[in-house]
Protein backbone atom coordinates (compact mmCIF):
# COMPACT_ATOMS: atom_id res chain seq x y z
CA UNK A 1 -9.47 -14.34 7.45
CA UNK A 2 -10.37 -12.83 3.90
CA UNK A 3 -12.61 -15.38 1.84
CA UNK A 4 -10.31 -14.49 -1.24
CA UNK A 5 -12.61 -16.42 -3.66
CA UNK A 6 -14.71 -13.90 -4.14
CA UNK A 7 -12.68 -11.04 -5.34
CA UNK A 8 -11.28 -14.03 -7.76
CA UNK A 9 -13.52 -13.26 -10.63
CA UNK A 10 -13.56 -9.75 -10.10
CA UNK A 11 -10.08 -9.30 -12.01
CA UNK A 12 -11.68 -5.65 -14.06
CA UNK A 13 -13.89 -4.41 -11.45
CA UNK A 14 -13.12 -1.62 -10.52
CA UNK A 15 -14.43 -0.40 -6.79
CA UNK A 16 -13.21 -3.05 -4.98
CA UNK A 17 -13.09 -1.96 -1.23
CA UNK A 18 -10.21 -3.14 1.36
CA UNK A 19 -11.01 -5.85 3.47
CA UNK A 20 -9.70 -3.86 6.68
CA UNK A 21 -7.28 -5.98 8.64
CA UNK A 22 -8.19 -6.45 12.12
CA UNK A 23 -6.47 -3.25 14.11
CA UNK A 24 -3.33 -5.44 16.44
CA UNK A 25 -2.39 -7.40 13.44
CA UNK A 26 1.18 -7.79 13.48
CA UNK A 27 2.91 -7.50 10.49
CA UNK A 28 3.45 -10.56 8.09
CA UNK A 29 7.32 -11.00 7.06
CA UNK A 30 8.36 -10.30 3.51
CA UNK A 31 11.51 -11.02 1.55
CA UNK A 32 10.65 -9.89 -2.22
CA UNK A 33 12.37 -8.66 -5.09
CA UNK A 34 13.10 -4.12 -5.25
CA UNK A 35 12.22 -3.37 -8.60
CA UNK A 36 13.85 -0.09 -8.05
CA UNK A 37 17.34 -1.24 -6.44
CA UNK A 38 16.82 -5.16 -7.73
CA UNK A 39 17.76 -6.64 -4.59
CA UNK A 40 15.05 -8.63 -2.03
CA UNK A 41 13.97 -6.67 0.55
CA UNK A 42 12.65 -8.12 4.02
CA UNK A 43 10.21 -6.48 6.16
CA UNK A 44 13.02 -5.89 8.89
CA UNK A 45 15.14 -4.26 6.18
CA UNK A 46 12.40 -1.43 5.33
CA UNK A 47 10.77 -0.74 8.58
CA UNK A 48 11.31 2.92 10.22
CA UNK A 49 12.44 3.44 13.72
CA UNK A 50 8.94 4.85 14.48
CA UNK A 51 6.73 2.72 12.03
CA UNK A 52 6.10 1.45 8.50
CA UNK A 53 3.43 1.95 5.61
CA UNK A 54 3.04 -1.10 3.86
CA UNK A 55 0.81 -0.11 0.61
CA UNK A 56 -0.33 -2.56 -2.27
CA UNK A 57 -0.22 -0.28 -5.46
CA UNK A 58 0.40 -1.12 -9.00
CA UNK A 59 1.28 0.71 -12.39
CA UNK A 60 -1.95 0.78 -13.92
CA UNK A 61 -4.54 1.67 -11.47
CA UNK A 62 -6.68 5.04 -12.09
CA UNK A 63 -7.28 4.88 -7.92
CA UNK A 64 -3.49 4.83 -7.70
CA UNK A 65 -2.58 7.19 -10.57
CA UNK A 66 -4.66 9.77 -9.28
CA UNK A 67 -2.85 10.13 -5.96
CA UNK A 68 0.83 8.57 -6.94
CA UNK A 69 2.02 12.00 -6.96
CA UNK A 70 0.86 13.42 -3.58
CA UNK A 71 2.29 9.40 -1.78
CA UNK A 72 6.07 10.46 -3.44
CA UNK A 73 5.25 13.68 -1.34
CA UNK A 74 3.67 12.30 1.64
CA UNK A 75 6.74 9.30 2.06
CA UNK A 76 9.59 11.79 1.72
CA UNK A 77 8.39 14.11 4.56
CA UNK A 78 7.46 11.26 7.11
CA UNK A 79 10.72 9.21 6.22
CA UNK A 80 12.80 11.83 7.50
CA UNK A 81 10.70 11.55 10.33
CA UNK A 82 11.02 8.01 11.34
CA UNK A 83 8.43 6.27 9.20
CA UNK A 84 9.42 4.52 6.66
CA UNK A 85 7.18 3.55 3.55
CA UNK A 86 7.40 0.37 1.22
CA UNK A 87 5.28 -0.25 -2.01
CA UNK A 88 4.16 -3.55 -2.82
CA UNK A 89 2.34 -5.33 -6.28
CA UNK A 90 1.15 -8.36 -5.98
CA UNK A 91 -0.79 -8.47 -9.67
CA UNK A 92 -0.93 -11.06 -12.36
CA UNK A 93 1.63 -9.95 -14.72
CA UNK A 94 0.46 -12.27 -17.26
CA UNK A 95 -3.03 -10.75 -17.50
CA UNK A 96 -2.27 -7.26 -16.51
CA UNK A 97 1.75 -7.17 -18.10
CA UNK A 98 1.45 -3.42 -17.72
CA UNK A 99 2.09 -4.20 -13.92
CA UNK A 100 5.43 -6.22 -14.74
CA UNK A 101 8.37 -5.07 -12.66
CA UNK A 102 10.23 -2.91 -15.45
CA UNK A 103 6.87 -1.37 -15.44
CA UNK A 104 6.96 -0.97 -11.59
CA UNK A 105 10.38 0.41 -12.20
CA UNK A 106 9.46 3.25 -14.45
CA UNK A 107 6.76 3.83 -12.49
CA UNK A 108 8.76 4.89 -9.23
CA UNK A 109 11.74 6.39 -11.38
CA UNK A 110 8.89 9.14 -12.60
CA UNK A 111 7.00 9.50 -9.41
CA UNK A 112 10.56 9.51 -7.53
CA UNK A 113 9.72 7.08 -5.28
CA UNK A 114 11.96 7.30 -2.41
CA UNK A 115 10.99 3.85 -0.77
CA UNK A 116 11.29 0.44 -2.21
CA UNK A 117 8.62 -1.13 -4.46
CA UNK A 118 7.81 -4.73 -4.06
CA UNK A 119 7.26 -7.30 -6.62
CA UNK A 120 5.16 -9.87 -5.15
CA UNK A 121 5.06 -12.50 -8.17
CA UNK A 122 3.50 -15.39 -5.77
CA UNK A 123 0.55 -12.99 -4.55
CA UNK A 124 1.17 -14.68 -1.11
CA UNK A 125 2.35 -11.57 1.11
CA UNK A 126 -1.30 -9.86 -0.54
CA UNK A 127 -3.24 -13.14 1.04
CA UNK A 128 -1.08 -12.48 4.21
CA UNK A 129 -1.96 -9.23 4.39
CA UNK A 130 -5.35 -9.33 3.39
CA UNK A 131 -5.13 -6.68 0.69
CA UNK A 132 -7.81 -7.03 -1.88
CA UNK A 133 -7.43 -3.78 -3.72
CA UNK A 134 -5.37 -1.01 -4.99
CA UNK A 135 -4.32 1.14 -3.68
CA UNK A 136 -4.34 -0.73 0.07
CA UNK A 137 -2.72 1.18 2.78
CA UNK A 138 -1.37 -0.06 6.53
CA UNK A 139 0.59 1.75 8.83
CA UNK A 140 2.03 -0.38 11.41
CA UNK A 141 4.12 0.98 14.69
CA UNK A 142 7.61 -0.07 15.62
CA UNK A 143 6.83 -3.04 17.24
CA UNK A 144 4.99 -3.82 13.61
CA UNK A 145 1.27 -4.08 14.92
CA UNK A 146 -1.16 -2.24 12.60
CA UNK A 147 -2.46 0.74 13.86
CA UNK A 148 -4.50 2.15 11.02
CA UNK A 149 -5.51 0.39 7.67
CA UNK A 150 -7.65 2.03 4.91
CA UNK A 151 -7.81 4.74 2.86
CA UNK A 152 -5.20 7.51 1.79
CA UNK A 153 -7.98 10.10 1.64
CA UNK A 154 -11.14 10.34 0.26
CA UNK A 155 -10.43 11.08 -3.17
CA UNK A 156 -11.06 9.25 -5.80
CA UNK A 157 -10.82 9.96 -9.84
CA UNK A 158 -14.75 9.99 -9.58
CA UNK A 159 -14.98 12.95 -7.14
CA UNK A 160 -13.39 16.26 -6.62
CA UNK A 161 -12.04 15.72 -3.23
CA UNK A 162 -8.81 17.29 -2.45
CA UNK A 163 -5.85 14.50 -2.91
CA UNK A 164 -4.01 15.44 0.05
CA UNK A 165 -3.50 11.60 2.42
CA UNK A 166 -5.03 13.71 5.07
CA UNK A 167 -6.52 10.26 6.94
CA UNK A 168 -3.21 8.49 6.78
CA UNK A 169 -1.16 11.52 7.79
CA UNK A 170 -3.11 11.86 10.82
CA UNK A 171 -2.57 8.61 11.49
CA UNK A 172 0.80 8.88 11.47
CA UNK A 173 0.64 12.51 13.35
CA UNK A 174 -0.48 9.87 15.94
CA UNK A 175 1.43 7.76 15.82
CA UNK A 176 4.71 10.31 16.14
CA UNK A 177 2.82 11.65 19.10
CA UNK A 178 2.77 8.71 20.67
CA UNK A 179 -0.88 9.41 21.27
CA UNK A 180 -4.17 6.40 20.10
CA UNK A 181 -4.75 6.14 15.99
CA UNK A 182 -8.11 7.33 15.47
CA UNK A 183 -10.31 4.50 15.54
CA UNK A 184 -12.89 5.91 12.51
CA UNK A 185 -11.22 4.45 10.01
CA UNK A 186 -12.57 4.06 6.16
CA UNK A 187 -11.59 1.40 3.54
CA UNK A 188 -9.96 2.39 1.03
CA UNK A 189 -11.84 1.81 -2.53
CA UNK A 190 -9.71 0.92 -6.46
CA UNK A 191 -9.24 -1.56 -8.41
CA UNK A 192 -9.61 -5.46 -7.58
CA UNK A 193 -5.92 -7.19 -7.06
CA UNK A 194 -5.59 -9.34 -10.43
CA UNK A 195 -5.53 -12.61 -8.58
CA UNK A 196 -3.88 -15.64 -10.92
């Protein structure tokens, strides 16, 4: 389990890096509050015929801002093929307010997010994930065990690597082809979760 104290103090440091939940994990249940549709959503409501991404992302993150655009893409492509995606903030509104759920709202209605986003107010479906940073991705297969966890890609706002979610496509290339998740996988690096 993630020693979650010390990313407690860590609430504007930025290059936090995911705490990689152990490949087999099945996926913790959910029933949270759609910012976009403002109904709760439970994991068993979201998940795809062929598998889910569960990813912790937030309003206000450069990490997530730089490849917000290129997810939207990404999600609509592999929903129509059986994978459905679901976006999830679990950040202290009170310290970060930018990440409150009208916020979250706007948010997907630019990007045209075409997958529920998540408020997680308690921060406990973060903890039962493990996610420590944003963004925080997991792709989990129809019977919900996690088959990849990590990064998008390897870009970042501090490099010039193409923003293209080439790692977690592949994974889910996979996954589709019913073939093993390459087992090479890299955490992904952003911004610390703003823990209460």
């Amino acid at each position: 389990m993630v020693n979650f104290d010390k990313y407690l103090n860590q609430d504007d440091m930025a290059k936090t890096l995911s705490s990689m939940m152990p490949l087999g994990t099945q996926a913790p249940d959910f029933n949270l509050l759609d910012v976009i549709s403002n109904e709760k959503k439970s994991i068993e409501e979201v998940k795809g015929g062929e598998g889910l991404v569960v990813m912790f992302i937030c309003a206000h993150c450069p990490y997530v801002i730089h490849i917000q655009e290129e997810i939207a893409f990404i999600a609509e492509r592999y929903i129509h093929r059986g994978i459905e995606f679901v976006a999830i903030c679990s950040n202290d509104v009170e310290s970060h307010p930018e990440d409150a759920p009208d916020k979250l709202r706007e948010q997907g209605e630019e990007q045209e997010f075409d997958f529920p986003y998540l408020y997680d107010e308690t921060q406990e479906v973060a903890k039962a994930y493990q996610a420590v940073c944003t963004p925080d991705f997991y792709l989990f297969n129809k019977e919900l065990k996690c088959v990849y966890r990590g990064r998008f890609d390897a870009a970042t706002p501090d490099n010039d690597e193409p923003v293209n979610g080439d790692e977690l496509k592949d994974a889910m290339e996979s996954l589709l082809e019913g073939e093993p998740v390459f087992e090479d996988q890299k955490p992904s690096m952003g911004c610390s979760i703003k823990w209460k």
